[in-house]
Protein backbone atom coordinates (compact mmCIF):
# COMPACT_ATOMS: atom_id res chain seq x y z
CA UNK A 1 157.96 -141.88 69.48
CA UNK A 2 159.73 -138.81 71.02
CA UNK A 3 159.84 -137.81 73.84
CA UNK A 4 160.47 -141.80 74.43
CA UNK A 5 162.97 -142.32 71.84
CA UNK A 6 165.18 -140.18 73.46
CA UNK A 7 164.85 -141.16 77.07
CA UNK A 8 165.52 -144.73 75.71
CA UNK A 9 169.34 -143.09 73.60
CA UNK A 10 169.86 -142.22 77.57
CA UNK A 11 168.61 -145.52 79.28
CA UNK A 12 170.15 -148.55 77.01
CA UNK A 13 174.23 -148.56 77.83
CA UNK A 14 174.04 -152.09 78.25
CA UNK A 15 172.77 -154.48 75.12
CA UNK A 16 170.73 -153.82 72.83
CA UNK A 17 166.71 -152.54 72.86
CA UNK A 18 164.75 -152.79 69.21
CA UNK A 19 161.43 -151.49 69.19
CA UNK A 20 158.96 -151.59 67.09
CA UNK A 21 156.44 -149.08 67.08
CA UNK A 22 152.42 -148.72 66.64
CA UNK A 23 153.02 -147.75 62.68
CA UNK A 24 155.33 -150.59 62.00
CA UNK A 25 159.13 -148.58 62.34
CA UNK A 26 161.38 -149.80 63.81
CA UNK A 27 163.94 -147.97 66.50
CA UNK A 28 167.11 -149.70 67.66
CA UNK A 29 169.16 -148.29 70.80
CA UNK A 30 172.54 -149.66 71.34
CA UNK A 31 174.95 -149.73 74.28
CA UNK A 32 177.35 -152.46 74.81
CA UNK A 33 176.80 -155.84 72.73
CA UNK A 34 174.62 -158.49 74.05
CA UNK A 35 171.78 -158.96 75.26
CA UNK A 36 169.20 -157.79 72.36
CA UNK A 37 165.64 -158.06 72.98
CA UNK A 38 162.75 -156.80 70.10
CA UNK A 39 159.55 -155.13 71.51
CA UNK A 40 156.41 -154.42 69.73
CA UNK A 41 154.29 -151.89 71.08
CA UNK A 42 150.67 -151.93 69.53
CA UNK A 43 149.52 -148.59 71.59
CA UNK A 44 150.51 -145.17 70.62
CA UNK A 45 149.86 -143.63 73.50
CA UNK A 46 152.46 -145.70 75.50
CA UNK A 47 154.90 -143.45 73.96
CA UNK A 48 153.76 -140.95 76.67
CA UNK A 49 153.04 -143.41 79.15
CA UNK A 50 156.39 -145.05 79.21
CA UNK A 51 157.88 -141.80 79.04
CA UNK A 52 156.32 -140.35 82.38
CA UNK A 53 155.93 -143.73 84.65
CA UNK A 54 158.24 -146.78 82.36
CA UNK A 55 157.51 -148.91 85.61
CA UNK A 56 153.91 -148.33 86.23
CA UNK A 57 152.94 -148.60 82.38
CA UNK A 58 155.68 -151.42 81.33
CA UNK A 59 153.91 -153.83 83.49
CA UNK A 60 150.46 -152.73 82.45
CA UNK A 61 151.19 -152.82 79.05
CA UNK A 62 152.24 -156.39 79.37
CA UNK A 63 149.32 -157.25 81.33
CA UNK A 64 147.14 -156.18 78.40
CA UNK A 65 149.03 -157.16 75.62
CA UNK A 66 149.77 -153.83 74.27
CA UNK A 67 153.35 -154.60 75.15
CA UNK A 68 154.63 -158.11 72.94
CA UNK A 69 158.01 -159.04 72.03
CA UNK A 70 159.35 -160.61 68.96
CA UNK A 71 162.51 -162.50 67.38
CA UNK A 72 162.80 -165.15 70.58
CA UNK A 73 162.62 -162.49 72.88
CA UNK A 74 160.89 -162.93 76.19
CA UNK A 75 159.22 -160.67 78.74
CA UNK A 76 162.04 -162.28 80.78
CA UNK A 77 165.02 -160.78 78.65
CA UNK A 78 162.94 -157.42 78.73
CA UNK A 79 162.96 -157.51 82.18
CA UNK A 80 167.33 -158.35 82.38
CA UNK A 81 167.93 -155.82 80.22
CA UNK A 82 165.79 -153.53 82.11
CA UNK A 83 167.43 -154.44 85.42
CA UNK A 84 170.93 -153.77 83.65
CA UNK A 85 170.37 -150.18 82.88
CA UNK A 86 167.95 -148.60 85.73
CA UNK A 87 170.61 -146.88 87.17
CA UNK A 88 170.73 -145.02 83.95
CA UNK A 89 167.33 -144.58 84.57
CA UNK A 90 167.48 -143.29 87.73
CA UNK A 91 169.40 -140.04 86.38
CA UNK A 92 167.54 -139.67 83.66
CA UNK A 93 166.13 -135.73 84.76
CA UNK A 94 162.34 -136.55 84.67
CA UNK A 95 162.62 -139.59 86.55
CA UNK A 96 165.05 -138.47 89.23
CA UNK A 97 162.43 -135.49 89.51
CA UNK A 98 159.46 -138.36 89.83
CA UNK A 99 161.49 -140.41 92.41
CA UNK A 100 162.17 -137.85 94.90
CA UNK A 101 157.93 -136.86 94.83
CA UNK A 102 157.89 -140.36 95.29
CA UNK A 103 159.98 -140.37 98.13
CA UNK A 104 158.05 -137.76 99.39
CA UNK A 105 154.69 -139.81 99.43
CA UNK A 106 156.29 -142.85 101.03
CA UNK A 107 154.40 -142.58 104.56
CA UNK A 108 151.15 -142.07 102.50
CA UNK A 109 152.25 -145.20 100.11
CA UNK A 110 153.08 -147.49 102.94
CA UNK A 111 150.45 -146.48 105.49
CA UNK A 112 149.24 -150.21 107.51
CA UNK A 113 147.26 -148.80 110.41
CA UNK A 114 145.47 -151.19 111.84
CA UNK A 115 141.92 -152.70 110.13
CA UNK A 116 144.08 -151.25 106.44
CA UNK A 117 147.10 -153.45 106.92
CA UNK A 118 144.21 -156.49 106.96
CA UNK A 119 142.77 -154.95 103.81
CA UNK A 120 146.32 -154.85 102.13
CA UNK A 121 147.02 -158.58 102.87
CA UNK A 122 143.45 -159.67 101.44
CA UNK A 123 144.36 -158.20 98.44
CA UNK A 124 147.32 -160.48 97.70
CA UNK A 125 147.14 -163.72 99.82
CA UNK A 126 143.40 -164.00 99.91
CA UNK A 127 143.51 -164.91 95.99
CA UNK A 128 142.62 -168.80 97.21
CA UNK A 129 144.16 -171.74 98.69
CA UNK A 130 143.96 -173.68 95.41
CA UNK A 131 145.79 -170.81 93.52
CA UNK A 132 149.29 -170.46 95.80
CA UNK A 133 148.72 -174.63 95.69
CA UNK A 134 149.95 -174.82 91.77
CA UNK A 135 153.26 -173.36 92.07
CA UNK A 136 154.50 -173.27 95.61
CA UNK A 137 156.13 -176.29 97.84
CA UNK A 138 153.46 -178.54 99.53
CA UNK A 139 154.13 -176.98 102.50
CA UNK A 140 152.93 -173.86 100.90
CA UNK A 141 155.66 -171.41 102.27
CA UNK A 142 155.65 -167.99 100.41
CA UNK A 143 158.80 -166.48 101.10
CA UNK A 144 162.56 -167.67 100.71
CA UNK A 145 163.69 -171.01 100.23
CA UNK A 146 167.60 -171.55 100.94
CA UNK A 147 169.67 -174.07 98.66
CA UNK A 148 172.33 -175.67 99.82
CA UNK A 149 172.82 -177.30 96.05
CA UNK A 150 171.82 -176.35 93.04
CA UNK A 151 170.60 -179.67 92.40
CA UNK A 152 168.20 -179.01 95.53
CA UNK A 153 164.19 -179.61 94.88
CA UNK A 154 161.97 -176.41 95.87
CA UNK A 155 160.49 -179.00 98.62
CA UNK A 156 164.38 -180.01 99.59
CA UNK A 157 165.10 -175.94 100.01
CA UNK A 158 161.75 -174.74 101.89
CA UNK A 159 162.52 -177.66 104.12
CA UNK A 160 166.73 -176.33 104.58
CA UNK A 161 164.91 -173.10 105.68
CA UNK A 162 162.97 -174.28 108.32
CA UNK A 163 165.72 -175.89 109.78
CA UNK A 164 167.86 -172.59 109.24
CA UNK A 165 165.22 -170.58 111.08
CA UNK A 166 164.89 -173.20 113.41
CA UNK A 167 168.70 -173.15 114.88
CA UNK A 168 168.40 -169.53 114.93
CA UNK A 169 165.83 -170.25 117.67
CA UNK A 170 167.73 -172.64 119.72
CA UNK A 171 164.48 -174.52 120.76
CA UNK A 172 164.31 -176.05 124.18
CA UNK A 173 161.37 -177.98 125.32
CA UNK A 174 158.28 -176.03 127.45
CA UNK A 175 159.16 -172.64 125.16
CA UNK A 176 156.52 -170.41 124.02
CA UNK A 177 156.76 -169.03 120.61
CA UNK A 178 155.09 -166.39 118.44
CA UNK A 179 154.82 -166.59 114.44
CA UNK A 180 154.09 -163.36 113.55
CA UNK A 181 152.96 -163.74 110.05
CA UNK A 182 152.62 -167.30 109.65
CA UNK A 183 151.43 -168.12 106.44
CA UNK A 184 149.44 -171.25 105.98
CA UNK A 185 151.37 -172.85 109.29
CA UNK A 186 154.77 -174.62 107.86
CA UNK A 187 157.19 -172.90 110.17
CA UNK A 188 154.86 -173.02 113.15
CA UNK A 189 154.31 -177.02 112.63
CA UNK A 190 157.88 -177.84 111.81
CA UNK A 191 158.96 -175.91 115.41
CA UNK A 192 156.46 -178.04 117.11
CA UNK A 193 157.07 -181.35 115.70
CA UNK A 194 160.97 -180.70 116.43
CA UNK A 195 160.56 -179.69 119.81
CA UNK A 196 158.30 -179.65 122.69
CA UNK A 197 157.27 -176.25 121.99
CA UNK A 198 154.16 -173.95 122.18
CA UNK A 199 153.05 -171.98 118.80
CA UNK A 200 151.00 -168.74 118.59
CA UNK A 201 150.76 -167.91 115.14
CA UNK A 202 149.05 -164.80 114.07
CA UNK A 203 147.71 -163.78 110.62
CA UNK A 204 145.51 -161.14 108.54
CA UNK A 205 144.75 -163.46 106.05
CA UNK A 206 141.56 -165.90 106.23
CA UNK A 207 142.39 -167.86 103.71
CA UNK A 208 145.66 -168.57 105.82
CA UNK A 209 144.34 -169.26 109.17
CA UNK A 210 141.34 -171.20 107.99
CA UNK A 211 144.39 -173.57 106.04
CA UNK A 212 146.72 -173.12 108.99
CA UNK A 213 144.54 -174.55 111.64
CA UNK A 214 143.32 -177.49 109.47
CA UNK A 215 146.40 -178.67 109.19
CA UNK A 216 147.64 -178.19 112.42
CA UNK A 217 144.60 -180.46 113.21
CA UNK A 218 145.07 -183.29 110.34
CA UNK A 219 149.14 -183.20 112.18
CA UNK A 220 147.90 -183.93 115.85
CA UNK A 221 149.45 -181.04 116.83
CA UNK A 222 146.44 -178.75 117.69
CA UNK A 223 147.03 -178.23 121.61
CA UNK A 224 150.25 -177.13 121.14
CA UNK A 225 150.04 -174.67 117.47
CA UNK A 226 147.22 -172.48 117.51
CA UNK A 227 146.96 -169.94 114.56
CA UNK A 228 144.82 -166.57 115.05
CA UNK A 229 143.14 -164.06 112.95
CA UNK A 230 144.57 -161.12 114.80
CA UNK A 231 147.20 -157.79 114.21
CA UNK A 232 150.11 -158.35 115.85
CA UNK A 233 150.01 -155.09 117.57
CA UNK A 234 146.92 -156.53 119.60
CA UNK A 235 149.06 -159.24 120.78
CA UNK A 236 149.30 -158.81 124.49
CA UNK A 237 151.40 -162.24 125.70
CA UNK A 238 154.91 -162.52 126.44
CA UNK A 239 157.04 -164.89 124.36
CA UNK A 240 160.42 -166.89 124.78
CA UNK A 241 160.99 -166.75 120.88
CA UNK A 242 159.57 -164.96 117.99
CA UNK A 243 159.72 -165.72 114.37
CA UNK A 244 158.68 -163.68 111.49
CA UNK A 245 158.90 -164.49 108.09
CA UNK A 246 158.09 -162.51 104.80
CA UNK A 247 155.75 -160.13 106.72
CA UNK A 248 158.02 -157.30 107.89
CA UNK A 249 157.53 -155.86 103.76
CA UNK A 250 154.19 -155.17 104.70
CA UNK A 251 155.07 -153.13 107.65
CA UNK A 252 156.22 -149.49 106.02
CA UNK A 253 159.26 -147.59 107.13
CA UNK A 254 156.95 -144.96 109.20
CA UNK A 255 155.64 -148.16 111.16
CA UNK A 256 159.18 -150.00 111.80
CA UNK A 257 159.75 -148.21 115.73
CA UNK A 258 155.80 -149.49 116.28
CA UNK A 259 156.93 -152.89 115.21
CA UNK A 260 159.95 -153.12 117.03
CA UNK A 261 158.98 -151.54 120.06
CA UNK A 262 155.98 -154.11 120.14
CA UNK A 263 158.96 -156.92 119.49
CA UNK A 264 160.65 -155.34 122.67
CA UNK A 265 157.50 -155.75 124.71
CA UNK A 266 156.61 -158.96 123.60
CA UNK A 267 159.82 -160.90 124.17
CA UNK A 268 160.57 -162.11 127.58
CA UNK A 269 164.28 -161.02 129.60
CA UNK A 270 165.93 -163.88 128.14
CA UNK A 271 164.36 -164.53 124.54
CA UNK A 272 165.34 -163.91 121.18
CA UNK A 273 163.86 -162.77 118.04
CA UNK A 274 164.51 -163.66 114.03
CA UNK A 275 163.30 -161.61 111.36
CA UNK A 276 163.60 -162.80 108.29
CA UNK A 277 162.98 -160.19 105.62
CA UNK A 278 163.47 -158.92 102.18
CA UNK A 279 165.76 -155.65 102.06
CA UNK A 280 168.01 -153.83 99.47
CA UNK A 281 171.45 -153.48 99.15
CA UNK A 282 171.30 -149.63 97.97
CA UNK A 283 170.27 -146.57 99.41
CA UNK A 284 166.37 -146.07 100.82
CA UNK A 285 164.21 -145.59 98.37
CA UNK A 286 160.80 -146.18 97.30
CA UNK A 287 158.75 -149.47 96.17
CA UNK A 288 157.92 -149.90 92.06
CA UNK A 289 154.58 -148.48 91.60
CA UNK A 290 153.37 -151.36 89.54
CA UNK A 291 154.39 -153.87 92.69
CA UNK A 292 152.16 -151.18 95.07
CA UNK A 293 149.37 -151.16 92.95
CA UNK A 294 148.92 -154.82 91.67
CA UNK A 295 150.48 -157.27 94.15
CA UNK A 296 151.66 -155.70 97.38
CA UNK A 297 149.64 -152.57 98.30
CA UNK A 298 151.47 -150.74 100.77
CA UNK A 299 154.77 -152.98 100.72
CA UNK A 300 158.36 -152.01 101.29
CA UNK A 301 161.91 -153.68 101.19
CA UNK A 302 163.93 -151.75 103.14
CA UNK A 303 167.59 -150.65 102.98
CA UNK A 304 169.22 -151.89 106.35
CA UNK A 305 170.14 -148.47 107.09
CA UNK A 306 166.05 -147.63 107.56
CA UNK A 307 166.18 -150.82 110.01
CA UNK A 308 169.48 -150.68 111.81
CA UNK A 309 168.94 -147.39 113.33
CA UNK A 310 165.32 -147.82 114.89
CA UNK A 311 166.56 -151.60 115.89
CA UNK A 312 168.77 -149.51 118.06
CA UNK A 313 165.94 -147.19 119.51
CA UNK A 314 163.86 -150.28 120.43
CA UNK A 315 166.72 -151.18 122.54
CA UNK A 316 167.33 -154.73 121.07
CA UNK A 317 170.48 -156.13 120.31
CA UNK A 318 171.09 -157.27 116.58
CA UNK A 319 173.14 -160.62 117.92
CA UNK A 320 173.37 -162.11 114.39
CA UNK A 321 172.46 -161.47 110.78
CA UNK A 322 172.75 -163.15 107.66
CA UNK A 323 172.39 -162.00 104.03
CA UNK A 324 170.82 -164.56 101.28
CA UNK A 325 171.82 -163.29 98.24
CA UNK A 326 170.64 -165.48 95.23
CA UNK A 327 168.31 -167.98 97.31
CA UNK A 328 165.35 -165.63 96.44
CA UNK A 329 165.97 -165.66 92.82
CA UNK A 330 166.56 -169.12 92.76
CA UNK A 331 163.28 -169.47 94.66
CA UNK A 332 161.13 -167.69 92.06
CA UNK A 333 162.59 -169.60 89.51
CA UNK A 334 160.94 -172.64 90.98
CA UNK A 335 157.89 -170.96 91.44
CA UNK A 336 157.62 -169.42 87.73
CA UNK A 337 158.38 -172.62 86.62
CA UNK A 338 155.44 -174.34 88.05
CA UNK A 339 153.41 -171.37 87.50
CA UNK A 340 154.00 -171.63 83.97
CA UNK A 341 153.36 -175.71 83.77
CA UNK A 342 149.86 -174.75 85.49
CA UNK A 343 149.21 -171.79 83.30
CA UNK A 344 146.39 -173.20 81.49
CA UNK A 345 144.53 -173.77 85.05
CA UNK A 346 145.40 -170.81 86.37
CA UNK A 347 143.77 -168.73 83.36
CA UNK A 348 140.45 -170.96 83.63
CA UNK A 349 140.76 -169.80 87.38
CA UNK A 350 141.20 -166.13 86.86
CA UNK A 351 141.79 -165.38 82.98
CA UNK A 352 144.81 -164.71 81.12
CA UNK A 353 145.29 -160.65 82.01
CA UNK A 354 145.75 -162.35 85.15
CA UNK A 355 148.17 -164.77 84.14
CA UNK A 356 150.14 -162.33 82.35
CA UNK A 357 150.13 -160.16 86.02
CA UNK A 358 151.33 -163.05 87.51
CA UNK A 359 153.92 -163.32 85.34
CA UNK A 360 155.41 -160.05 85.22
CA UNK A 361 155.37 -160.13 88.88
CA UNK A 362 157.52 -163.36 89.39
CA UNK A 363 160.17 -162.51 86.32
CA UNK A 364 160.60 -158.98 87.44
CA UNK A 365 161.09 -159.67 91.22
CA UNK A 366 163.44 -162.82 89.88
CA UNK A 367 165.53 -160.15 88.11
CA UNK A 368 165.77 -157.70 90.73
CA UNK A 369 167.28 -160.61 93.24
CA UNK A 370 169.66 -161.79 90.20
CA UNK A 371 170.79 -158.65 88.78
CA UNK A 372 168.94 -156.24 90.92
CA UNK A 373 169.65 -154.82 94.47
CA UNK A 374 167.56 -157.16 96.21
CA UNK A 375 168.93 -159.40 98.89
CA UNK A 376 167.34 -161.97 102.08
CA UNK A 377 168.65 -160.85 105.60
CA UNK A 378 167.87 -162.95 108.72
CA UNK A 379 168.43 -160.52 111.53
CA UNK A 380 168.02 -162.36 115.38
CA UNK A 381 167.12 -159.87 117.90
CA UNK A 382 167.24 -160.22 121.77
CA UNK A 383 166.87 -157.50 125.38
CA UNK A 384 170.39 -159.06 126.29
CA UNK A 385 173.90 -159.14 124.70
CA UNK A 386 174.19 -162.75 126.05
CA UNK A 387 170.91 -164.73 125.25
CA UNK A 388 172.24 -166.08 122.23
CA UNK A 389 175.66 -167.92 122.53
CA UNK A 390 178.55 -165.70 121.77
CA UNK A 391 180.23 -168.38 118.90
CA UNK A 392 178.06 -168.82 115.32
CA UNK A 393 179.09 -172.69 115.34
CA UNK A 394 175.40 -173.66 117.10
CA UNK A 395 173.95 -172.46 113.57
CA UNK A 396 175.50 -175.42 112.35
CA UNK A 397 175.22 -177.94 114.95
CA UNK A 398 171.66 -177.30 115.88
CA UNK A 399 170.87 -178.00 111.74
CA UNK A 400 172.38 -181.30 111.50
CA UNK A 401 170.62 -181.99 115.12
CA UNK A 402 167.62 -181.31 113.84
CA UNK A 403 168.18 -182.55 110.05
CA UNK A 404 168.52 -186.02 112.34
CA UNK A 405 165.11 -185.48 113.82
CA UNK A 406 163.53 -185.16 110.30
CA UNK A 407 165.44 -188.36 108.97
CA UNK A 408 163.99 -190.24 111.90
CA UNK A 409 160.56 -189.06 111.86
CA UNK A 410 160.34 -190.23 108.33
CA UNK A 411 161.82 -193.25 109.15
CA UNK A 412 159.38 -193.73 111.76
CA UNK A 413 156.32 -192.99 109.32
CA UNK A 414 157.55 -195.19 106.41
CA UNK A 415 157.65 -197.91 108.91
CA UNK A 416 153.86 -197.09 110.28
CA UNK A 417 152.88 -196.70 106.69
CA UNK A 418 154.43 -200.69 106.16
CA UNK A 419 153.70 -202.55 109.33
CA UNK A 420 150.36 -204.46 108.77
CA UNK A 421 147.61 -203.08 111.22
């Protein structure tokens, strides 16, 4: 197994990693006790693999069963212990050396002209409707829930972050508002239905805006939420608010002063912006190779030093932000959870090199938001110092307000749904 055996002495300082190799031997590498996790691997020539690209090959090797694990262990303890020691990783020589040529490559990696950014979303939320259906909320949002109790249904937390997002916007009746990334139409719908408001939501996915604008439809809400197939860069309107949620990933670092010089042009004098975004804790650094090439192509989460700095180019004023720091991995629990109680129609769907994908996916990016560097921040964005109020406390009071409206909207249904026609 050398030259992997002895990258792996360097990597394990935390637990315990027992491998078992393609002839049957087994090799155990110790740090500190607990946890221990047994790995078969079937392939001899992932002792080279591993060795070179451990990120890129791990998940492949998964995905095509070459990789197994043994003794009660579970891709998912694989995964913790491997979140545990990648700073060990990091400094191992050949890997530092393969990190900065990564770094190196990032405007290539993360390149979303135009007409490619479109082909880079199809390749993830284009799977089908009836897919993302089996394990996210039935609103369908794909990005951050936020719990305000463990006890907390996924349905119960998508819903707390709507609200959330929705205070941030301070909604007033007669505004005009731009989604920018909107998903199959939750956010958009909710803002409507809790205010007076105009929606322009804009997508690169078809399988998204054909959903979107169905249900904006089936909700009566049509001539006031609108949802387009369109870049946002080819946006030309002026907005009061804009929202964006889970789509500034897809941007790339070498596109951020585009975006938020578009942002600047976009918002009116007196409007504000939230962004609400996955981003890192540590330094800048580069996306995991098996992410790029399987699930995201072309994605990023960014360090807020890459962000602060051409924030302040754009000329906007950061007038709030907000870090979510376990919500995520609480949210992908939920989601690998349901995953895994559909996992026998979601293999007759695709097949089970898919499932396996989808797997590794949702357990590694739980991981890297539980034990990882991987955080939530809400950043909200305005041209003026003074067009959001200069006291936090609204945050609050516009969520209960608005936690109100729901309660009596619901009311109001149950009772249509009981009165006799």
């Amino acid at each position: 197994m050398f030259p992997l055996s002895h990258m792996l002495k360097a990597f394990v300082r935390t637990g315990t990693l027992k491998v078992i190799d393609a002839e049957g031997r087994m090799h155990v590498f110790s740090g500190t006790p607990s946890p221990t996790v047994t790995m078969r691997l079937s392939d001899r020539s992932l002792y080279h693999k591993l060795f070179l690209n451990p990120e890129l090959h791990a998940g492949e090797a998964y995905m095509d069963g070459r990789m197994s694990f043994e003794d009660g262990s579970t891709i998912g303890d694989f995964l913790t212990l491997f979140s545990m020691n990648r700073s060990t990783l990091a400094n191992y020589p050949l890997q530092s050396v393969l990190k900065a040529i990564s770094r190196n490559l990032k405007r290539f990696q993360q390149a979303n002209p135009v007409g490619k950014a479109q082909k880079n979303v199809a390749h993830h939320y284009d799977l089908g409707n009836e897919f993302y259906k089996l394990f996210l909320d039935e609103g369908m949002q794909y990005s951050c829930a936020y719990f305000t109790s463990d006890d907390d249904t996924l349905e119960e937390a998508q819903q707390n972050k709507l609200r959330l997002i929705a205070s941030k916007l301070q909604l007033k009746p007669g505004l005009k508002i731009l989604d920018i990334g909107s998903g199959w139409g939750d956010l958009a719908l909710y803002l409507a239905a809790t205010e007076d408001v105009d929606v322009t939501g804009v997508t690169l996915s078809k399988e998204q805006h054909a959903l979107s604008n169905e249900k904006a439809r089936r909700a009566g809400l049509s001539h006031r939420v609108r949802f387009e197939l369109i870049d946002y860069r080819n946006v030309e309107q002026r907005f009061d608010r804009i929202i964006s949620v889970g789509m500034f990933e897809h941007v790339g670092v070498h596109h951020y002063g585009e975006f938020f010089a578009k942002i600047n042009a976009l918002l009116d004098d007196d409007g504000l912006m939230v962004l609400h975004s996955i981003g890192k804790m540590s330094p800048p650094g580069t996306a995991s190779p098996w992410l790029r090439k399987y699930i995201f192509p072309g994605a990023y989460s960014p360090a807020l030093s890459e962000v602060f700095p051409v924030v302040e180019q754009a000329s906007l004023w950061v007038t709030d932000l907000e870090i979510l720091r376990l919500h995520y991995a609480k949210t992908l629990n939920h989601w690998h959870r349901r995953f895994e109680a559909n996992r026998a129609k979601i293999a007759a769907m695709y097949d089970e090199r898919f499932c396996r994908m989808f797997e590794f996916y949702l357990i590694s990016a739980e991981t890297m938001f539980r034990t990882g560097s991987q955080l939530v921040f809400h950043m909200q964005l305005a041209r003026k110092r003074d067009a959001a109020p200069i006291v936090r406390d609204y945050v609050t009071d516009l969520q209960r307000e608005y936690k109100s409206k729901e309660t009596q909207r619901l009311k109001a249904l149950n009772h249509t749904e009981l009165t006799p026609a």
